[in-house]
C-alpha atoms as a PDB file:
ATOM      1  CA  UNK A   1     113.894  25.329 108.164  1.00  0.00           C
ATOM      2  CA  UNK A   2     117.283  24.169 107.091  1.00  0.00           C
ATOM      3  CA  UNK A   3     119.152  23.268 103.549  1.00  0.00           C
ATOM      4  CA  UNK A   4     121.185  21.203 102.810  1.00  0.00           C
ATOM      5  CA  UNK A   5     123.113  22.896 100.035  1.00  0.00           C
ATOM      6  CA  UNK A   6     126.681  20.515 100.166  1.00  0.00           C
ATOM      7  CA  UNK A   7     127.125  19.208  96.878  1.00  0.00           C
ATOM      8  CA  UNK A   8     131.168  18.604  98.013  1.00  0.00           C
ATOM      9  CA  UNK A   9     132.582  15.024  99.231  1.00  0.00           C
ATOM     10  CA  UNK A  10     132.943  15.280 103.483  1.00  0.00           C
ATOM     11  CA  UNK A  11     136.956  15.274 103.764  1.00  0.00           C
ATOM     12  CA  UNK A  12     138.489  12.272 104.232  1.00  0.00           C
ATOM     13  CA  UNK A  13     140.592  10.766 107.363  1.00  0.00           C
ATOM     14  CA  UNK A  14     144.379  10.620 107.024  1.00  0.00           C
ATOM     15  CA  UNK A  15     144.306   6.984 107.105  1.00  0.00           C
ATOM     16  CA  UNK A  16     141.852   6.614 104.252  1.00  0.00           C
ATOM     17  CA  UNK A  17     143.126   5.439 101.015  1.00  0.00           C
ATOM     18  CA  UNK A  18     141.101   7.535  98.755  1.00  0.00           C
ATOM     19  CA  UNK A  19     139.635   5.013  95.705  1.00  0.00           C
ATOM     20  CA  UNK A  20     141.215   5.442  91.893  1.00  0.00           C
ATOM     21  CA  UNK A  21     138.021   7.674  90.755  1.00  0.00           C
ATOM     22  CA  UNK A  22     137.685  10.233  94.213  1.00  0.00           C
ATOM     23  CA  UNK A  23     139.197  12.684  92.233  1.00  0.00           C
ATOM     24  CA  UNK A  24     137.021  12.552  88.949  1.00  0.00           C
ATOM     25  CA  UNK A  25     133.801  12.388  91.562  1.00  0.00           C
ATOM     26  CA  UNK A  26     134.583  15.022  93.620  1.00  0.00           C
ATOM     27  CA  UNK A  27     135.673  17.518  90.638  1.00  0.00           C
ATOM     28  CA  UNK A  28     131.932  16.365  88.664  1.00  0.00           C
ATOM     29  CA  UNK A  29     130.199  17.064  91.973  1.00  0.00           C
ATOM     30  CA  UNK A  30     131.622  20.065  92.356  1.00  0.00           C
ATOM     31  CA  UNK A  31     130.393  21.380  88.812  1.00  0.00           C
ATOM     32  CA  UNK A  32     127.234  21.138  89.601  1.00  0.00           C
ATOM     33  CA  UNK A  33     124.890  23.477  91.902  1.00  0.00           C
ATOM     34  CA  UNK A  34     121.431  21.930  93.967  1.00  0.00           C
ATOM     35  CA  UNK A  35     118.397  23.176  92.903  1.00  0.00           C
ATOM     36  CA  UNK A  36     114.754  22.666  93.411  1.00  0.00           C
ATOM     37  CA  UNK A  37     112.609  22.058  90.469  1.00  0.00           C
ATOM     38  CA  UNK A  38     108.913  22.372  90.725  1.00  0.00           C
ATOM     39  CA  UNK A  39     108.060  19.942  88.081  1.00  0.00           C
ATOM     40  CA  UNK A  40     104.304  18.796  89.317  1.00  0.00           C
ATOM     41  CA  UNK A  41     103.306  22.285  87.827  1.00  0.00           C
ATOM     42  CA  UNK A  42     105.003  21.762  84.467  1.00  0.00           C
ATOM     43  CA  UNK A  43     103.710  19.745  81.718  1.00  0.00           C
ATOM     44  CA  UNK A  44     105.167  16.504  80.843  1.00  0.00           C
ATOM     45  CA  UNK A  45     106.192  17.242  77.340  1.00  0.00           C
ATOM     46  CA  UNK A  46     108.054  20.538  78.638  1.00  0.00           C
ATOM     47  CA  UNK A  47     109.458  18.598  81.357  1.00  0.00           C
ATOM     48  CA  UNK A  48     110.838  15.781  78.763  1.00  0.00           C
ATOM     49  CA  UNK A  49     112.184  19.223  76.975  1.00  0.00           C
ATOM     50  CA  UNK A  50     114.013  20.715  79.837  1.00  0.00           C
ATOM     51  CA  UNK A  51     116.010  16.967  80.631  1.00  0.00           C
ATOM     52  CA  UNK A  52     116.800  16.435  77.033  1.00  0.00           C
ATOM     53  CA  UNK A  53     118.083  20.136  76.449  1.00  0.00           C
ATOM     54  CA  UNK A  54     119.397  21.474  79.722  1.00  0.00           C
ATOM     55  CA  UNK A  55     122.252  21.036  82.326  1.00  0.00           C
ATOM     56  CA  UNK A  56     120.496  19.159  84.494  1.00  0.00           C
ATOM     57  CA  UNK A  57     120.508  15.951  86.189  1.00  0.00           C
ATOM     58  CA  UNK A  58     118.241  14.264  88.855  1.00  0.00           C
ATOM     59  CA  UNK A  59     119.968  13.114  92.432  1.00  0.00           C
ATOM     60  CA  UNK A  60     120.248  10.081  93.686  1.00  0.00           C
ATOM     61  CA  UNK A  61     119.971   8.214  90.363  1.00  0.00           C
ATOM     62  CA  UNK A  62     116.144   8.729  90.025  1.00  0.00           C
ATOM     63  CA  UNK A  63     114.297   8.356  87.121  1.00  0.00           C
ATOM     64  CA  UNK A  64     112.451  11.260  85.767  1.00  0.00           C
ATOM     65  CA  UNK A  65     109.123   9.122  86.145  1.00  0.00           C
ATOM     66  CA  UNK A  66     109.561   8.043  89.525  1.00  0.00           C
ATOM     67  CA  UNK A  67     110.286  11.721  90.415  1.00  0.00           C
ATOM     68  CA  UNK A  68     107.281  12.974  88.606  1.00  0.00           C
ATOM     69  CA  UNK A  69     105.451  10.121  89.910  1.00  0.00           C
ATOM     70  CA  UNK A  70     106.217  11.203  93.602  1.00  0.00           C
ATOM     71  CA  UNK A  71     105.948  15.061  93.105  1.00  0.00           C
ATOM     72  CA  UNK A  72     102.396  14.745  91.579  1.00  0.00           C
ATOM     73  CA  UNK A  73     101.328  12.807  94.275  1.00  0.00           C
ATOM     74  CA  UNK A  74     102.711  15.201  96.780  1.00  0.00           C
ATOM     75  CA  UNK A  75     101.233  18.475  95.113  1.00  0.00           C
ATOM     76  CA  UNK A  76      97.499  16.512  95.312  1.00  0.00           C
ATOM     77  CA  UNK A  77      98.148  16.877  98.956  1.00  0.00           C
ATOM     78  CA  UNK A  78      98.990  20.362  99.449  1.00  0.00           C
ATOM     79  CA  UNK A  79      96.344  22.666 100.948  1.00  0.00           C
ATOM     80  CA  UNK A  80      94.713  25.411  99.074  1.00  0.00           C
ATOM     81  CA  UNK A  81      95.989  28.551  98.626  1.00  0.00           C
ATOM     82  CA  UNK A  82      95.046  31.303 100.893  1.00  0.00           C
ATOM     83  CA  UNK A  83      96.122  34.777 100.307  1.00  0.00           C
ATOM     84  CA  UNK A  84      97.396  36.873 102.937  1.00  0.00           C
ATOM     85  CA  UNK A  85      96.726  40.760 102.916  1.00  0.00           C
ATOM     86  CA  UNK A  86      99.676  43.356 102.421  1.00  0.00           C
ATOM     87  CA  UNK A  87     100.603  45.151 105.995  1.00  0.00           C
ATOM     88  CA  UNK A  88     101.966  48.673 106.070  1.00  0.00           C
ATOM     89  CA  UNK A  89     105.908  49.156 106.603  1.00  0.00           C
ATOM     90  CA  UNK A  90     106.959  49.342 110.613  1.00  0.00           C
ATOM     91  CA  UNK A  91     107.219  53.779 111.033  1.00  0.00           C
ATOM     92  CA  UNK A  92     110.813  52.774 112.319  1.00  0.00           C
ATOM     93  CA  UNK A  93     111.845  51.848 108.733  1.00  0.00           C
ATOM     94  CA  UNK A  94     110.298  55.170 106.777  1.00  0.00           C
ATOM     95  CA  UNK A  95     114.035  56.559 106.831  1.00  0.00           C
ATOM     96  CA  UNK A  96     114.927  53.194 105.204  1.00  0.00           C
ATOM     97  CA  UNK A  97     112.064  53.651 102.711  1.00  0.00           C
ATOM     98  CA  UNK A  98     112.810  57.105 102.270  1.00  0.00           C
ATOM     99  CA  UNK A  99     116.440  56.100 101.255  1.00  0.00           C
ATOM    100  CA  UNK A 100     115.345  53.670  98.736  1.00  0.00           C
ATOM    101  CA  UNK A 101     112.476  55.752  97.072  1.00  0.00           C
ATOM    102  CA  UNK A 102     115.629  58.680  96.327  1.00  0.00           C
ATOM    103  CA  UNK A 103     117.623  56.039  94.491  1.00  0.00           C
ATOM    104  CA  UNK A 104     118.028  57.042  90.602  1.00  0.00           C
ATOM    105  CA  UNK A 105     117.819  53.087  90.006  1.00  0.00           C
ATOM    106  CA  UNK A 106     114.825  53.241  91.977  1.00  0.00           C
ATOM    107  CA  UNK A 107     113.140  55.998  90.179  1.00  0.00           C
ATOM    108  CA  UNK A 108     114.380  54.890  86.894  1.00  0.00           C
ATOM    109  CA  UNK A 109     113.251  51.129  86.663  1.00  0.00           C
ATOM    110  CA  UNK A 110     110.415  51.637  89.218  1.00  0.00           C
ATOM    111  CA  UNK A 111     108.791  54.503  89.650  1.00  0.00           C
ATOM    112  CA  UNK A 112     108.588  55.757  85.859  1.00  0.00           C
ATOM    113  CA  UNK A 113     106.626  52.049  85.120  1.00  0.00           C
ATOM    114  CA  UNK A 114     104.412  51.824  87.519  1.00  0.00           C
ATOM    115  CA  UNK A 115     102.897  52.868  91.233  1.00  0.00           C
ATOM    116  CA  UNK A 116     104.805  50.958  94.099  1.00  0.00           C
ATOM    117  CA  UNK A 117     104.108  51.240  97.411  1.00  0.00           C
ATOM    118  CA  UNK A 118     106.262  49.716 100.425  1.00  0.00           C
ATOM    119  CA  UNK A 119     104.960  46.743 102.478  1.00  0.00           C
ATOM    120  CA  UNK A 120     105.585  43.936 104.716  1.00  0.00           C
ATOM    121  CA  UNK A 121     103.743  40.543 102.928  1.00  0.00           C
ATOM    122  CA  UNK A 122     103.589  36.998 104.526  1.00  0.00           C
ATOM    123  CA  UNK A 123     106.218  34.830 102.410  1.00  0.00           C
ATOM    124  CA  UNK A 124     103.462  31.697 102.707  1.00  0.00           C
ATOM    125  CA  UNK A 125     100.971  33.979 100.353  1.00  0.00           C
ATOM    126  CA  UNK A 126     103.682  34.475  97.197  1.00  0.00           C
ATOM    127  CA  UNK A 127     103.524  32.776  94.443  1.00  0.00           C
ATOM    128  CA  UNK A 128     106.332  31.662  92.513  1.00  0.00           C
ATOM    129  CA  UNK A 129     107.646  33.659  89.228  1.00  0.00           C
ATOM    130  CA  UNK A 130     109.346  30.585  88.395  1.00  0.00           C
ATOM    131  CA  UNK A 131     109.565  26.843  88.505  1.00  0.00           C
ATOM    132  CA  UNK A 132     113.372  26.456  89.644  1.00  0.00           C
ATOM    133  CA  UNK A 133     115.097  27.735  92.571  1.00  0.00           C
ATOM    134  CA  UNK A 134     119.310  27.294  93.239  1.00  0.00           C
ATOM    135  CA  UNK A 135     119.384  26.057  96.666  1.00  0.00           C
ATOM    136  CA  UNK A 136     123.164  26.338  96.566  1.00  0.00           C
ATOM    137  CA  UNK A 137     122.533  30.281  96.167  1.00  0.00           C
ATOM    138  CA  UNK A 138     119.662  30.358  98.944  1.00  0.00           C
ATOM    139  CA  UNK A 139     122.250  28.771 101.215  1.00  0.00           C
ATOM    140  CA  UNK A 140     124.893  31.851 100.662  1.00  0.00           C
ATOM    141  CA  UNK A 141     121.877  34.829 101.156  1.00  0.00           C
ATOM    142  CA  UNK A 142     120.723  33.048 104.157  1.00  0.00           C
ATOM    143  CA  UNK A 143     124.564  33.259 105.048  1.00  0.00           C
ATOM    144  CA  UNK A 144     124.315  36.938 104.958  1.00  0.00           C
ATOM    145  CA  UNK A 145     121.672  37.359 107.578  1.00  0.00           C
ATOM    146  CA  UNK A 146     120.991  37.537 111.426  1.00  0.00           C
ATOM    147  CA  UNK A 147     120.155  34.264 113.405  1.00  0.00           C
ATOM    148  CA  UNK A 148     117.506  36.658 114.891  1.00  0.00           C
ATOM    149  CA  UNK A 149     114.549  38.667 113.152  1.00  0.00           C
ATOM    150  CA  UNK A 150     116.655  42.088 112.862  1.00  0.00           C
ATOM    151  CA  UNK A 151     114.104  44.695 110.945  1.00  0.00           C
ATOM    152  CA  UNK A 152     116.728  47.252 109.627  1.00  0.00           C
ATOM    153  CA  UNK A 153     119.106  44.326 108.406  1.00  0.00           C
ATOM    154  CA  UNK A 154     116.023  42.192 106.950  1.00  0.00           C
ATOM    155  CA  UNK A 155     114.277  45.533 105.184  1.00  0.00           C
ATOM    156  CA  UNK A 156     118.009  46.073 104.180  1.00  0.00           C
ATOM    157  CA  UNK A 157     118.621  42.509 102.491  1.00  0.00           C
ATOM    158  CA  UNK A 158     115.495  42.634 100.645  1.00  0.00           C
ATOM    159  CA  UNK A 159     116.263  45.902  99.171  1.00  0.00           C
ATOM    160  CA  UNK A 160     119.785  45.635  98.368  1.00  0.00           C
ATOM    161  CA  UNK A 161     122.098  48.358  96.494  1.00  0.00           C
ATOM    162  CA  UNK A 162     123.793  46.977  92.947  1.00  0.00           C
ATOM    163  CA  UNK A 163     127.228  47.053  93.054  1.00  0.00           C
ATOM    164  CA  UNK A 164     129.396  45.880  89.837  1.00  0.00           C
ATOM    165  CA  UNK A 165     132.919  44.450  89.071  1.00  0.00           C
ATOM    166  CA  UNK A 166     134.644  46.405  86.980  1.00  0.00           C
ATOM    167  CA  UNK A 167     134.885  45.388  83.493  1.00  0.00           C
ATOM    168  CA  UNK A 168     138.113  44.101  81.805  1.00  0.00           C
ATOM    169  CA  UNK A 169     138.805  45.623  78.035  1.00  0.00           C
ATOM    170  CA  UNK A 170     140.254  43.516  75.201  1.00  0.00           C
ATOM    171  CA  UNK A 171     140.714  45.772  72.311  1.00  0.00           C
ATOM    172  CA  UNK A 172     137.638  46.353  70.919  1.00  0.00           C
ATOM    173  CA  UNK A 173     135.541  44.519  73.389  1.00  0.00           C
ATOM    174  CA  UNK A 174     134.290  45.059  77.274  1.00  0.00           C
ATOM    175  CA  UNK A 175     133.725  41.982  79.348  1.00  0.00           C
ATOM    176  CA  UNK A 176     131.447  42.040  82.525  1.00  0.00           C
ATOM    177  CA  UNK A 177     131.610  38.881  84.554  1.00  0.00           C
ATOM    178  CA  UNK A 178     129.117  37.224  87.478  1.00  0.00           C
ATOM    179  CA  UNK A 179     128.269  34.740  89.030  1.00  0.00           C
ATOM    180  CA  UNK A 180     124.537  36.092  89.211  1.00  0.00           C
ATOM    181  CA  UNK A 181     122.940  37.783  86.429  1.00  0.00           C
ATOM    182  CA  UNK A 182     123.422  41.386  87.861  1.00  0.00           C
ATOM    183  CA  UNK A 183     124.396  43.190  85.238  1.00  0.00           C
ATOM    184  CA  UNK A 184     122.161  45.654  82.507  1.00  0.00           C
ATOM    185  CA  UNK A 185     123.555  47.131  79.486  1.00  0.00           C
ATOM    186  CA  UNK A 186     121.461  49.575  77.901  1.00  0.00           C
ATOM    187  CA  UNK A 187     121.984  48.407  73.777  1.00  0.00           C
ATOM    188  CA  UNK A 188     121.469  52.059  72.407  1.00  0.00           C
ATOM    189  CA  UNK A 189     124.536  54.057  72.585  1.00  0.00           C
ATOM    190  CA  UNK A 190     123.813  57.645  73.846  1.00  0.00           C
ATOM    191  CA  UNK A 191     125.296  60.829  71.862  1.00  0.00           C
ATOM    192  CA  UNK A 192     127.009  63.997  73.294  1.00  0.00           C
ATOM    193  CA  UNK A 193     128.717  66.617  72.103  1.00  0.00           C
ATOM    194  CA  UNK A 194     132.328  67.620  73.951  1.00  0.00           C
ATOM    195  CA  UNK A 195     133.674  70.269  71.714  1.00  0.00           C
ATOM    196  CA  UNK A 196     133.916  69.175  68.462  1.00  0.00           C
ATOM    197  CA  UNK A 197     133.965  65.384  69.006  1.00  0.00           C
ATOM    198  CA  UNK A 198     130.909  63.304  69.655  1.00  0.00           C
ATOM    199  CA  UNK A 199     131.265  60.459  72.747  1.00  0.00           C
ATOM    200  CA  UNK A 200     129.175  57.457  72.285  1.00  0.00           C
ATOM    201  CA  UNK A 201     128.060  56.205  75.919  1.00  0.00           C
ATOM    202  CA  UNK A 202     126.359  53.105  76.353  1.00  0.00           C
ATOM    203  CA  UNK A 203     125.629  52.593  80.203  1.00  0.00           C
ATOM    204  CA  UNK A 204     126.267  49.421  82.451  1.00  0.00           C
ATOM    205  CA  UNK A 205     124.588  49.186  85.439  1.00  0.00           C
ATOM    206  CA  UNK A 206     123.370  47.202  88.513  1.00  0.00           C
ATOM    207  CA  UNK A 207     120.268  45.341  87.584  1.00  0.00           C
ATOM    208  CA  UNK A 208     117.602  46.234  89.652  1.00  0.00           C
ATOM    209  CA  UNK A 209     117.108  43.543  92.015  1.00  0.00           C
ATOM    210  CA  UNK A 210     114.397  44.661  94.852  1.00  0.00           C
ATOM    211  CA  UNK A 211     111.974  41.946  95.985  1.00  0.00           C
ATOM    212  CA  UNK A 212     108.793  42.865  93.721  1.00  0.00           C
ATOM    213  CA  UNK A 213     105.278  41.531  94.478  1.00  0.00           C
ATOM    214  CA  UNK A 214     101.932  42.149  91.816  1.00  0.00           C
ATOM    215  CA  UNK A 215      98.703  41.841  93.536  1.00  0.00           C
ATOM    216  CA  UNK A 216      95.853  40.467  90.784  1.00  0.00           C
ATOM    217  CA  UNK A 217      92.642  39.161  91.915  1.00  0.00           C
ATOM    218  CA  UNK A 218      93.426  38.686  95.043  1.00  0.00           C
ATOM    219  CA  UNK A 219      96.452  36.842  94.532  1.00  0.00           C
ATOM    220  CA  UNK A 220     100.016  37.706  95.670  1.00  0.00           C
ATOM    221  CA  UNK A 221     102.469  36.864  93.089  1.00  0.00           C
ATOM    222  CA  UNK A 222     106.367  37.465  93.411  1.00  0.00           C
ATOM    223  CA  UNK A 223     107.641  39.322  90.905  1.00  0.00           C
ATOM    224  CA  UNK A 224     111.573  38.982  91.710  1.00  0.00           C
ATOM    225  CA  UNK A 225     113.185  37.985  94.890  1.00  0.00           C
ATOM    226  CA  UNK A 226     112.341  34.037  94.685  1.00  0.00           C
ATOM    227  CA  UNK A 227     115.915  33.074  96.503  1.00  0.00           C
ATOM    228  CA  UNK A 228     115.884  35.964  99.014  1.00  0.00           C
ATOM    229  CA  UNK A 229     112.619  35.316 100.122  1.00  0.00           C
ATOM    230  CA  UNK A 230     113.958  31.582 100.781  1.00  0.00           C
ATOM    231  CA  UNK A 231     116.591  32.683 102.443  1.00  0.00           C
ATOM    232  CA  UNK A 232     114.637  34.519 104.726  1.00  0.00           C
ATOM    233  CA  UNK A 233     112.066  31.409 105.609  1.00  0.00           C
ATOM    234  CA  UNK A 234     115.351  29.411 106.142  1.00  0.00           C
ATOM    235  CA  UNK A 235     116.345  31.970 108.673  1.00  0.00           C
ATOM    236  CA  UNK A 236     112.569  31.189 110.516  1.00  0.00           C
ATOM    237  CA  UNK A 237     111.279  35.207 108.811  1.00  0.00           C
ATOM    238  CA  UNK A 238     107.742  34.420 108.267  1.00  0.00           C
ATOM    239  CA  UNK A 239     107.172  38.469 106.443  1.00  0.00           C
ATOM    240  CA  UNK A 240     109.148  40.321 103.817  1.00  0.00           C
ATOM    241  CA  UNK A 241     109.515  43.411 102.383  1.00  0.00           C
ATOM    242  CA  UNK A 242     108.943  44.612  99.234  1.00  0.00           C
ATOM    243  CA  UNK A 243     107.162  47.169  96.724  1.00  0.00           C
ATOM    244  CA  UNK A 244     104.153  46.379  95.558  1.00  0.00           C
ATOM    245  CA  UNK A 245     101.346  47.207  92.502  1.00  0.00           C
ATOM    246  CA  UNK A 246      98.731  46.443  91.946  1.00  0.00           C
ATOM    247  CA  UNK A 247      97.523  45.099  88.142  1.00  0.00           C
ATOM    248  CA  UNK A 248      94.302  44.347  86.754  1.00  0.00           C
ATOM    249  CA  UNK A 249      95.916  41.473  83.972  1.00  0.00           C
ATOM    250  CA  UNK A 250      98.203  38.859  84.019  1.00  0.00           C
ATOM    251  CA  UNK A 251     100.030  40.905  80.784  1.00  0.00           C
ATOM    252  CA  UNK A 252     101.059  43.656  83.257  1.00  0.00           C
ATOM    253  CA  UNK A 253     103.007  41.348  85.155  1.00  0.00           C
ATOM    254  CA  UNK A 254     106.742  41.514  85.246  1.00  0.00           C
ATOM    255  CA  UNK A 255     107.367  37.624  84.628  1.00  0.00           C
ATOM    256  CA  UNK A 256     108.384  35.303  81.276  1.00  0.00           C
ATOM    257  CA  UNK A 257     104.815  33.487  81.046  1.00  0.00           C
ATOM    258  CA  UNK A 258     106.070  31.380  78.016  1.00  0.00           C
ATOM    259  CA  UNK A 259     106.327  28.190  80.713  1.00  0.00           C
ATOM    260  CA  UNK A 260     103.713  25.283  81.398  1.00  0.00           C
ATOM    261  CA  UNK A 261     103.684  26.669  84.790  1.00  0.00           C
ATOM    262  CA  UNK A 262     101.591  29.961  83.968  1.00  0.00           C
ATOM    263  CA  UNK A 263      98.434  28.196  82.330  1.00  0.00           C
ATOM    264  CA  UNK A 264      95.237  29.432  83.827  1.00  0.00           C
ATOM    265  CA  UNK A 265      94.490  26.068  85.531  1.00  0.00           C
ATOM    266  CA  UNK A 266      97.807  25.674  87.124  1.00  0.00           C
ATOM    267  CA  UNK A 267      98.558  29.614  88.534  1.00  0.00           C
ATOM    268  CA  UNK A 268      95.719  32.463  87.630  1.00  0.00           C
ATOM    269  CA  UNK A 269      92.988  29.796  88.713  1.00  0.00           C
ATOM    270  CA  UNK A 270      93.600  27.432  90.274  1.00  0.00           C
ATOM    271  CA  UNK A 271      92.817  26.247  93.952  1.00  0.00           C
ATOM    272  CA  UNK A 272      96.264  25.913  94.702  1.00  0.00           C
ATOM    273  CA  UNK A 273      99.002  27.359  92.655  1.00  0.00           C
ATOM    274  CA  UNK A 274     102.635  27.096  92.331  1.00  0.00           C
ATOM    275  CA  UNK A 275     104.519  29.072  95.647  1.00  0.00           C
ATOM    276  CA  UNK A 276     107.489  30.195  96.915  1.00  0.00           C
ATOM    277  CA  UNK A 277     107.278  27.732  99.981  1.00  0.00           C
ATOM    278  CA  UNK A 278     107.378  25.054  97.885  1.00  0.00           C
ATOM    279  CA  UNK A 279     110.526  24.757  96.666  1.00  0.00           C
ATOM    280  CA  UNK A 280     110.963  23.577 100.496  1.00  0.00           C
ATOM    281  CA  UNK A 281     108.492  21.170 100.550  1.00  0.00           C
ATOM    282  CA  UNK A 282     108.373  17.080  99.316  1.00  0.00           C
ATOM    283  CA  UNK A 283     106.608  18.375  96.053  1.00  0.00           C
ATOM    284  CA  UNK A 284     110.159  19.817  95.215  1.00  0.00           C
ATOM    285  CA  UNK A 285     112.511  17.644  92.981  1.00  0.00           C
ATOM    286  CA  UNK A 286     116.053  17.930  94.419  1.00  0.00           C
ATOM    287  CA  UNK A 287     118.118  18.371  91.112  1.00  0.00           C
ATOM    288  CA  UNK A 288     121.911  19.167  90.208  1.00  0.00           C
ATOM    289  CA  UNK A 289     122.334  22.142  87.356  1.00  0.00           C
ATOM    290  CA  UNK A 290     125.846  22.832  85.949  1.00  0.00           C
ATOM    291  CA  UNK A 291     127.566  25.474  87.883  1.00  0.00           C
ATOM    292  CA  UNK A 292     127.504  28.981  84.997  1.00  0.00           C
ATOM    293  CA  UNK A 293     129.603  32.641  85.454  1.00  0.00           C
ATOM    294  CA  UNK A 294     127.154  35.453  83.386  1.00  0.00           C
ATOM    295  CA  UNK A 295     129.423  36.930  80.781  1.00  0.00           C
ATOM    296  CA  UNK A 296     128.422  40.219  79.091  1.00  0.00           C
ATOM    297  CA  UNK A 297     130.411  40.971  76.228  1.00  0.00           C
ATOM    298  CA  UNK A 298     130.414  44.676  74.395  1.00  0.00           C
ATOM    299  CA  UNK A 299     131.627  45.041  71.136  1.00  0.00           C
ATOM    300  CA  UNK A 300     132.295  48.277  69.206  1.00  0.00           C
ATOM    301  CA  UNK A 301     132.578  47.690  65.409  1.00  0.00           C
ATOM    302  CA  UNK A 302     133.827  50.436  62.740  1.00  0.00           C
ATOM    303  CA  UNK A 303     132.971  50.227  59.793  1.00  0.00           C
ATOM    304  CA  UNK A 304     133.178  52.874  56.891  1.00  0.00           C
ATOM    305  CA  UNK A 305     130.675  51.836  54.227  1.00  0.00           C
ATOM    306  CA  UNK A 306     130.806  53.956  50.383  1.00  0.00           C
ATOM    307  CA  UNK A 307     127.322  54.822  49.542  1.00  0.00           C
ATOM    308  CA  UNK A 308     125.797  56.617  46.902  1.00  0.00           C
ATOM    309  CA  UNK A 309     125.132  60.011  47.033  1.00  0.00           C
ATOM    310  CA  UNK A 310     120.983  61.161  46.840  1.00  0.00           C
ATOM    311  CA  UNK A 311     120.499  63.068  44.029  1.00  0.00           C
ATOM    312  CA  UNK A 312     118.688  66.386  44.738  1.00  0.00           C
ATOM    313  CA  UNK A 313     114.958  67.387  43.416  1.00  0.00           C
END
């Protein structure tokens, strides 16, 4: 499978004479990221919402009801779902795993909320966490891996290490930047004691970002890893790794289920849900989506506030 994730102008000929408004196209192109919307799972009031309040337009000057239209009658052809059974992790990789599982992340984020265990699951049997998928981003992960299956590098991109820039201070304030939202600040400042001073620490770290998977009544449902699992069907990986549980409610999974998406007749029951492969199918609306950089921002405040004292007894 290929993408076609170019949202730049091809360069033009030395001879060309380049038209008053190239310039103003090519910079307004260049704002603006593919994506692949999954909008025959949505409702039609929340996807009148998302056009109305978000940074996003449709290609090709299409008309939201023509796309709808065509992705409806697309998803009534798809075939049903058919879940594929977990597989046990190659021997070859159990240093790999081993490596992982020792990770204070790991053991921090993972381990202390729930039992994982470390398996190889057929990408066609996930379904989706989420109804949008930056194709642009796919594009640069699929970048990153071998031409060929390679099971060390493939176990290896699915269970990646964090890594952060470091943070620029402004007086008062600490300013994390990124293009991908990688970054966790834990909001409650911890207290220690060095001598007779007290440090307040708040920690920054990596978020964790290991592809997840919940199995619930038989279905396999992909907790996090939507664009690295893409870019590994784009590189012709059928399999991925990743640590799964197993849950016996939809309210123990690790996914926002305020969208459309999530109703019982759409993904818990129905004959054919929402899926990761899709976003590569016809039932996908191409979309552009204003290019973003995450910005955390830290602020420490002083304040000394006069209060009254407590009166004893």
């Amino acid at each position: 499978m290929t993408i076609d994730a170019s949202t730049q102008p091809g360069e033009a000929s030395p001879e060309a004479q380049p038209r008053p408004n190239d310039r103003a196209v090519a910079i307004e192109q260049a704002a603006y990221r593919p994506y692949a919307l999954l909008l025959a799972f949505l409702q039609k009031a929340e996807v009148d919402a998302l056009f109305a309040q978000a940074p996003v337009r449709l290609r090709d000057d299409n008309t939201i009801a023509d796309v709808m239209k065509q992705a409806n009658y697309e998803r009534r052809g798809l075939d049903p779902y058919r879940a594929g059974a977990p597989e046990p992790i190659a021997p070859e990789l159990q240093s790999a795993v081993n490596e992982v599982r020792g990770r204070t992340a790991f053991k921090r984020h993972y381990v202390a909320k729930a039992d994982f265990e470390f398996v190889r699951i057929p990408i066609a049997s996930l379904l989706t966490p989420q109804w949008l998928a930056d194709i642009g981003y796919v594009s640069e992960l699929a970048n990153r891996l071998p031409d060929e299956s390679n099971p060390p590098a493939d176990f290896a991109f699915c269970f990646p290490e964090g890594d952060l820039d470091e943070p620029i201070i402004n007086g008062n304030t600490v300013v994390f930047s990124s293009h991908v939202p990688n970054v966790a600040i834990a909001p409650v400042p911890v207290v220690r004691r060095v001598g007779e001073a007290f440090e307040l620490v708040l920690r920054a770290e990596p978020r964790p970002n290991l592809v997840m998977v919940a199995e619930l009544d038989g279905r396999l449902i992909l907790e996090n890893g939507v664009h690295k699992a893409l870019a590994l069907l784009t590189k012709g990986r059928t399999h991925l790794s990743a640590v799964l549980k197993r849950v016996g409610r939809p309210e123990e999974l690790a996914i926002q289920q305020q969208s459309s998406l999530f109703a019982p007749q759409t993904y818990f029951k129905a004959v054919r849900p929402p899926l990761v492969t899709d976003f590569l199918q016809p039932v996908a609306v191409p979309a552009l989506w204003r290019a973003t950089t995450n910005i955390w921002r830290v602020v420490v405040q002083v304040e000394q506030i006069p209060a009254p004292a407590l009166r004893s007894g």
